[in-house]
Protein backbone atom coordinates (compact mmCIF):
# COMPACT_ATOMS: atom_id res chain seq x y z
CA UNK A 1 -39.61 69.50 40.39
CA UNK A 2 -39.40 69.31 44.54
CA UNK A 3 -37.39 66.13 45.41
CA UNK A 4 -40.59 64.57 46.84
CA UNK A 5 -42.20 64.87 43.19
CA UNK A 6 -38.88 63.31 42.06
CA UNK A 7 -39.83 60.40 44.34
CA UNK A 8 -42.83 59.65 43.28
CA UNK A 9 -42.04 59.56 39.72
CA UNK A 10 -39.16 56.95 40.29
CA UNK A 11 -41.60 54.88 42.17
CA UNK A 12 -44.52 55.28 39.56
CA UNK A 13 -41.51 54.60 36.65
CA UNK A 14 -40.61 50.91 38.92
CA UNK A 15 -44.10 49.83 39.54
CA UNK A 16 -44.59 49.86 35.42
CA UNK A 17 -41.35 47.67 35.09
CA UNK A 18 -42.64 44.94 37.24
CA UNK A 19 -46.35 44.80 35.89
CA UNK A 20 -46.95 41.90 33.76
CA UNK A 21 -46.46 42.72 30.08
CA UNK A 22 -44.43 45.53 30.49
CA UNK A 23 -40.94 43.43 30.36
CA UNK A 24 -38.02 45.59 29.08
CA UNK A 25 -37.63 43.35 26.14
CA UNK A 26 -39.89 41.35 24.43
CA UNK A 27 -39.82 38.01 24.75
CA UNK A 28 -39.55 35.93 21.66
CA UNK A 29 -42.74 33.44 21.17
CA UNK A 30 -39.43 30.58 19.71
CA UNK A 31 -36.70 31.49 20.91
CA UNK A 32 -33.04 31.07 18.43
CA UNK A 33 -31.41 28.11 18.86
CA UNK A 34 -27.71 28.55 20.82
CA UNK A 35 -25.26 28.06 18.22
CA UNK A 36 -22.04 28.10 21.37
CA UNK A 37 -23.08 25.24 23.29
CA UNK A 38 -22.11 21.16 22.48
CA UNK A 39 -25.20 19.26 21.32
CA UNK A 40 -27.07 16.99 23.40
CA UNK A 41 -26.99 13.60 22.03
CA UNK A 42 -29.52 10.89 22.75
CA UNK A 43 -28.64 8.20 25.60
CA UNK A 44 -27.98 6.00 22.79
CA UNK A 45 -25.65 7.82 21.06
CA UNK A 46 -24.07 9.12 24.53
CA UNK A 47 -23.22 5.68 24.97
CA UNK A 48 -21.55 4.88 21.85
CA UNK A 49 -19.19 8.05 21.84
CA UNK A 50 -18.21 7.35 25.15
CA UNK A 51 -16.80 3.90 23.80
CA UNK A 52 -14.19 5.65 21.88
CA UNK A 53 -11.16 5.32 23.38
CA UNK A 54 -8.49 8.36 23.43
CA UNK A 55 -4.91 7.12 21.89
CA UNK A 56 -1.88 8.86 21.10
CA UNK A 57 0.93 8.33 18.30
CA UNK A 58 4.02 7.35 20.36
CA UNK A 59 6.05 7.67 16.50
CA UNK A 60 9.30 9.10 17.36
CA UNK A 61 9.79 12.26 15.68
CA UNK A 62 13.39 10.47 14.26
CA UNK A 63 11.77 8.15 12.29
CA UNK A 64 12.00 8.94 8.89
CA UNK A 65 9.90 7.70 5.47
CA UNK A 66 6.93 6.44 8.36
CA UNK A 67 3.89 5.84 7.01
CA UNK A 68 0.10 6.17 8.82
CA UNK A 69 -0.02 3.42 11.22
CA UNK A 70 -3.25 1.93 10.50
CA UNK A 71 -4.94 -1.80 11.03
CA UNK A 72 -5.73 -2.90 6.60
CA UNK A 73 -9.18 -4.63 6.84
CA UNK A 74 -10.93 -4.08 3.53
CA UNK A 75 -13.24 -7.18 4.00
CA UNK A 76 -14.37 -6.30 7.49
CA UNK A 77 -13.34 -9.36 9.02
CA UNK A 78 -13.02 -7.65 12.45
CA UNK A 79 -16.41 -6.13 12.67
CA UNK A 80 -17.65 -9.44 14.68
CA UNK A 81 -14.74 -8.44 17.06
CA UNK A 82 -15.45 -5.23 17.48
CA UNK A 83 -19.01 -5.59 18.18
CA UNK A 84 -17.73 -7.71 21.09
CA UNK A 85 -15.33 -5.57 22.16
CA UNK A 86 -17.89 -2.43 22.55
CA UNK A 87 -20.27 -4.50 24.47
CA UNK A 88 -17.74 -6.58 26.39
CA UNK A 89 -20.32 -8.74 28.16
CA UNK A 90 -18.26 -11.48 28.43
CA UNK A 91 -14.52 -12.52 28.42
CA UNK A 92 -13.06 -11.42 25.32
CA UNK A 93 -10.14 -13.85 24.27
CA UNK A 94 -6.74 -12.43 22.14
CA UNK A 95 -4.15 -14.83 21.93
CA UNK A 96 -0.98 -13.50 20.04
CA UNK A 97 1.61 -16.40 18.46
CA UNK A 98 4.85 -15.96 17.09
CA UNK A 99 8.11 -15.81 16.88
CA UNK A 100 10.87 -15.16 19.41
CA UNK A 101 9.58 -11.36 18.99
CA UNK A 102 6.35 -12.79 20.91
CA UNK A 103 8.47 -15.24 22.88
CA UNK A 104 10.41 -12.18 24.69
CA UNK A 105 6.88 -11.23 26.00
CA UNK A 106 7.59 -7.56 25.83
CA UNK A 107 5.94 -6.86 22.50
CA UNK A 108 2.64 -8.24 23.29
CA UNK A 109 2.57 -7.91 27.30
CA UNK A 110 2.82 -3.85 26.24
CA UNK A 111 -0.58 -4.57 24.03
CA UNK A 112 -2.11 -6.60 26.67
CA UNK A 113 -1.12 -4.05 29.79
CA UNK A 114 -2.74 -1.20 27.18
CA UNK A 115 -5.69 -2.80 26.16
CA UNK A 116 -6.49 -3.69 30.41
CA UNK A 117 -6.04 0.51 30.79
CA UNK A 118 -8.80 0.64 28.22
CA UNK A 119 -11.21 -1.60 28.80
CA UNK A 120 -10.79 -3.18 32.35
CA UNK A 121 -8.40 -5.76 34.20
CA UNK A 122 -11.22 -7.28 36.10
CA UNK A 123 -11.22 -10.24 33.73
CA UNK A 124 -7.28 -11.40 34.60
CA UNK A 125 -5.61 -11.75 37.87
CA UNK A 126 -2.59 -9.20 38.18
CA UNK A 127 0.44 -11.07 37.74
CA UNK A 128 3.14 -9.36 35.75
CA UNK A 129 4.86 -11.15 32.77
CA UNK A 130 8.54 -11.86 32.25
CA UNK A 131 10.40 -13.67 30.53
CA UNK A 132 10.91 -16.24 32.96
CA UNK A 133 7.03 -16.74 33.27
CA UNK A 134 4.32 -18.28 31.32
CA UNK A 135 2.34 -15.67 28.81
CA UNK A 136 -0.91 -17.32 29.75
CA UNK A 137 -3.54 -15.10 31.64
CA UNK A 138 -5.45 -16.09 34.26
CA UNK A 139 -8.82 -15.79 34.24
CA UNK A 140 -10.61 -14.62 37.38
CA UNK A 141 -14.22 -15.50 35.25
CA UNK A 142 -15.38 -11.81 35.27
CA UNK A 143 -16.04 -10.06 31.52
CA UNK A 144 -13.31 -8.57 29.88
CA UNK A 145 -10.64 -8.88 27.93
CA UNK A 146 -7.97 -12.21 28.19
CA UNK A 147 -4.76 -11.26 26.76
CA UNK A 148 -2.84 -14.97 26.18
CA UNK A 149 0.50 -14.84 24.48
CA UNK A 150 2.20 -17.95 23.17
CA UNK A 151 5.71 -17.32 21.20
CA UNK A 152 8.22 -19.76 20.21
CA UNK A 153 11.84 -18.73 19.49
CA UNK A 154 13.17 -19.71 16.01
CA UNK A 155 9.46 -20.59 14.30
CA UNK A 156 8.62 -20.20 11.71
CA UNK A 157 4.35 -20.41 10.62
CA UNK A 158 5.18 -23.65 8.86
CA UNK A 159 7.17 -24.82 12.46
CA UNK A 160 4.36 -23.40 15.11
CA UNK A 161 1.55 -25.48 12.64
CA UNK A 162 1.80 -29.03 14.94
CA UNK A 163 -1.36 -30.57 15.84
CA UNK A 164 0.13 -29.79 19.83
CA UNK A 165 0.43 -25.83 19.15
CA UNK A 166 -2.87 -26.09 17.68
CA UNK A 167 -4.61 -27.48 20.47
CA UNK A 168 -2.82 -25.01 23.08
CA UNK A 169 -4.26 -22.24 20.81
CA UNK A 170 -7.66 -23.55 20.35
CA UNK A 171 -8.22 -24.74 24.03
CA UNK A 172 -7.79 -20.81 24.69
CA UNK A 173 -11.01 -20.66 22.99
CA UNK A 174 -9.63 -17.00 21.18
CA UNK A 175 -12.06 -14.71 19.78
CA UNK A 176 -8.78 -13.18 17.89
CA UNK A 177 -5.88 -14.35 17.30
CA UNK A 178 -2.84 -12.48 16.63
CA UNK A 179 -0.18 -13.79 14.16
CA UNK A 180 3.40 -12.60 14.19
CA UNK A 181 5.75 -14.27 11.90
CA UNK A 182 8.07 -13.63 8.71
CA UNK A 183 11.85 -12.62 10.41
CA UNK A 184 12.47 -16.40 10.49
CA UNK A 185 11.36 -17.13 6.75
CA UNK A 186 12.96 -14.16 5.64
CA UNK A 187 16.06 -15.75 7.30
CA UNK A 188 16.17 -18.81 5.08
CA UNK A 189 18.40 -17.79 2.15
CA UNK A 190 16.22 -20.09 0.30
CA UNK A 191 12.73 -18.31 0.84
CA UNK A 192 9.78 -19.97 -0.72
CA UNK A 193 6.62 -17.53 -1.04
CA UNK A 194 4.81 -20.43 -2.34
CA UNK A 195 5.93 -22.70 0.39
CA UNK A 196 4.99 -19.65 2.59
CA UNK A 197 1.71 -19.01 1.36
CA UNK A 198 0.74 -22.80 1.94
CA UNK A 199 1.74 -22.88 5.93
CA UNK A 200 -0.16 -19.43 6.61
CA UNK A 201 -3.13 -21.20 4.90
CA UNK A 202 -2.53 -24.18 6.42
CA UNK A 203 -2.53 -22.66 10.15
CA UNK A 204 -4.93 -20.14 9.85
CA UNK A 205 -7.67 -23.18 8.35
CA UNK A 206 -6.65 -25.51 11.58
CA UNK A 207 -7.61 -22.71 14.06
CA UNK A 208 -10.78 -21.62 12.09
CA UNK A 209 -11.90 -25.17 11.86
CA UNK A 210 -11.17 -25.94 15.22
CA UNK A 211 -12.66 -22.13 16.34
CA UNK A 212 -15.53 -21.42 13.65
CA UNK A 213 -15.69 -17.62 14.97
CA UNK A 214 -12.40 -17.01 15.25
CA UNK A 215 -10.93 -13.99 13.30
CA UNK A 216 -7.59 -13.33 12.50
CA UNK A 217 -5.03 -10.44 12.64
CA UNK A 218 -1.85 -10.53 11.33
CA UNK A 219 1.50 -8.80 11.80
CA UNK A 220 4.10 -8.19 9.21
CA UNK A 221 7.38 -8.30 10.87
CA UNK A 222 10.23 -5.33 12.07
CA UNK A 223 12.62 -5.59 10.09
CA UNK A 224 16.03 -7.75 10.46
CA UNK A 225 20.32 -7.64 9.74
CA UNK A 226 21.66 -10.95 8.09
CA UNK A 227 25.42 -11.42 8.08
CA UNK A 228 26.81 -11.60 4.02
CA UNK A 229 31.05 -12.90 4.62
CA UNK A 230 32.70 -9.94 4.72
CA UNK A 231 30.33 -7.58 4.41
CA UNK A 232 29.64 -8.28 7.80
CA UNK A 233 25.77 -7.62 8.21
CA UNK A 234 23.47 -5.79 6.04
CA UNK A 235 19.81 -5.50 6.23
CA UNK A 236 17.87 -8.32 5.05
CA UNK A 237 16.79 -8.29 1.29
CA UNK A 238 14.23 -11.16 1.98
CA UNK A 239 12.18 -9.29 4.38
CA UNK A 240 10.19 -7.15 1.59
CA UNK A 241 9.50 -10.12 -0.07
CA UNK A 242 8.25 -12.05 3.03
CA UNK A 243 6.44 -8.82 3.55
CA UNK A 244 4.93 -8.65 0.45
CA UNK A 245 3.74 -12.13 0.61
CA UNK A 246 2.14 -11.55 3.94
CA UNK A 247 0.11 -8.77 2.53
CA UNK A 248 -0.99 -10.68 -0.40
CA UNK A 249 -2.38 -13.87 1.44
CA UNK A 250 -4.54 -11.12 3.86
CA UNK A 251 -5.61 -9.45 0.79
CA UNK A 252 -6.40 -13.01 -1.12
CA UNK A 253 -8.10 -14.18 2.02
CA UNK A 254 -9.78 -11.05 3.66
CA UNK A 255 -7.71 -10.78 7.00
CA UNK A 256 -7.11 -7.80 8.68
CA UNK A 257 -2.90 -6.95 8.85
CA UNK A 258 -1.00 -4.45 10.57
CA UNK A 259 1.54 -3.93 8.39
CA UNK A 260 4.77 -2.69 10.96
CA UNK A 261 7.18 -3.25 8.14
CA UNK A 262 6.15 -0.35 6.58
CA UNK A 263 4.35 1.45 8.68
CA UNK A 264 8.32 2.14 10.57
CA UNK A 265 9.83 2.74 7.16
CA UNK A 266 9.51 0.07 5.22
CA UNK A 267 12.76 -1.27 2.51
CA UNK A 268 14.29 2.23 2.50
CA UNK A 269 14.03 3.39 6.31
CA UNK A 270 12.57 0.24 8.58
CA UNK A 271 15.85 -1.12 9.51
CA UNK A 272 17.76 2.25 9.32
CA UNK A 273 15.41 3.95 12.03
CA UNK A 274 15.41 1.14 14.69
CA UNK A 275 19.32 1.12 14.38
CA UNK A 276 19.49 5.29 14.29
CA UNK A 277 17.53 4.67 17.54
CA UNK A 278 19.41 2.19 19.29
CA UNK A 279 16.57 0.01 19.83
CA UNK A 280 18.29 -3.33 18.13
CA UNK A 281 20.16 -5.41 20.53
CA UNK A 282 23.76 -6.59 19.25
CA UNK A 283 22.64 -9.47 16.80
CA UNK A 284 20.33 -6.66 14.78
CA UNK A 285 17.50 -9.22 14.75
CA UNK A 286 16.00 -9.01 18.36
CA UNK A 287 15.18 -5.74 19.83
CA UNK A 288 15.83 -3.88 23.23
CA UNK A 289 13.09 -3.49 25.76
CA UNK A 290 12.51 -0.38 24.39
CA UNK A 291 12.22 -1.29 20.88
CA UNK A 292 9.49 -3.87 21.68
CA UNK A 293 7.97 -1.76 24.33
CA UNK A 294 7.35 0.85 20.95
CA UNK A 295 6.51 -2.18 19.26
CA UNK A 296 3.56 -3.07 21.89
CA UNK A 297 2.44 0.99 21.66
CA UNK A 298 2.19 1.49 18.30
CA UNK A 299 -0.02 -2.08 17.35
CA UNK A 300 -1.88 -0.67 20.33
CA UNK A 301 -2.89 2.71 18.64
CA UNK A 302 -3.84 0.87 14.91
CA UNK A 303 -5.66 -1.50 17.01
CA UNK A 304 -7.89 1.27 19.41
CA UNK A 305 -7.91 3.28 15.95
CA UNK A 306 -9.47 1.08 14.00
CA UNK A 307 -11.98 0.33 17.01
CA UNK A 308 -12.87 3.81 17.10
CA UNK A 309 -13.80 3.66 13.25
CA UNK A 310 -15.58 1.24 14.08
CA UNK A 311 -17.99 2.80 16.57
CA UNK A 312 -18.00 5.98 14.48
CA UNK A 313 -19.72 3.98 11.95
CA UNK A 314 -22.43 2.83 14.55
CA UNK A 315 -23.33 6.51 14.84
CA UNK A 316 -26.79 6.66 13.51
């Protein structure tokens, strides 16, 4: 074969390619699905996973006998909160009350600067909290969430229960409120769980009366030293039964708890892994900034965890 007959039979060979229905390979009449890419979800669903909201463990890897650090709300009592929270179409009240672990602002102003990263400051003008200043947001009007924080050194829940602290709470118009008590009346050598039981019941039925759709979280407390003569001080036998109480009266009356007590070690570690840390200040009741600064991040993670169950149970 000359190399113009080699010519034309490449030419003939590319003309066949390119007519219609001679295609190297067949083209399937369904093609197979692609098994490598990421579905495509509905808008509707798109929207929901996008309300998940990414959260790390800030645990330190010295803590020892932790447990999962998880929001306990068998009842479902924050589901109307959560609902709000993912559609955030209005202002969204918290208001966390305490003790003097509240009252030193860190603790909660950590969850409140966390939950603004999240879900928006638009809703409160950006004023930084101190000690020195008031705990009480203010509202610009716009939706979002209102992070109010009202603590009261030395109380107790039977102390904070005045018609006056009831009326600052309530005029807040919360959506949640946040309790933090239990290092106070694990302080009393003569603890009373009965006694106990009757002030949590007794505060959290003057805020739901007074707020109808109010829910309710509660916080077990960190763990506390007690001086005993000349022992000097040991850690606090009272607090697991304080503890204990607390997590009865949430079961007996469906509200959600964080339990921190245990979560950071719990009888056999709690105390033993904030002092290994350093994070108690010199009375071994109150905490450095640090220590309530890990306080703040770690209710924030069981809080944006248990949101996030929450929306994956909206998946349809």
């Amino acid at each position: 074969m000359n190399l113009k007959q080699l010519f034309i039979s490449i030419v003939s060979l590319i003309s066949l390619v390119t007519v219609p229905g001679y295609a190297q390979d067949v083209l399937p009449d369904c093609p197979q699905p692609d098994k490598h890419s990421s579905p495509v979800y509905p808008s509707r669903e798109m929207k929901q996973l996008m309300r998940f909201i990414p959260v790390d463990s800030p645990m330190p890897a010295t803590f020892r006998g932790t447990e999962a650090n998880e929001l306990t709300d068998p009842a479902g009592s924050l589901y109307p909160f959560w609902e709000k929270l993912s559609v955030l179409d209005r202002p969204l009240r918290i208001v966390h009350i305490g003790d003097s672990h509240v009252r030193g602002h860190v603790f909660p102003y950590i969850m409140r600067c966390c939950l603004e990263d999240d879900f928006g400051s638009k809703a409160v003008e950006n004023i930084p909290v101190t000690y020195q200043t008031s705990g009480i947001a203010r509202e610009t009007g716009s939706n979002g969430v209102i992070y109010h924080i009202l603590g009261i050194n030395g109380a107790t829940c039977q102390s904070y229960s005045t018609p006056e602290n009831i009326r600052r709470i309530t005029e807040l118009h919360p959506d949640l409120v946040i309790l933090s008590f239990g290092t106070n009346e694990a302080h009393g050598r003569r603890y009373n769980a009965a006694e106990h039981t009757e002030a949590m019941k007794h505060l959290t039925d003057a805020l739901k009366a007074a707020c109808p759709d109010v829910v309710f979280l509660m916080t077990t407390p960190p763990g506390a030293y007690v001086r005993n003569g000349r022992k000097g001080k040991i850690i606090n036998p009272r607090t697991p039964l304080v503890v204990e109480n607390e997590l009865r009266f949430a079961r007996q009356y469906g509200i959600a708890v964080w339990d921190m007590y245990h979560i950071v070690g719990g009888k056999q570690r709690a105390c033993l892994n904030w002092s290994a840390a350093r994070m108690y200040q010199r009375d071994k009741i109150h905490f450095t900034y640090e220590g309530y600064r890990l306080q703040g991040l770690l209710l924030h993670e069981a809080f944006i965890k248990a949101y996030n169950n929450y929306v994956a149970t909206r998946l349809d």
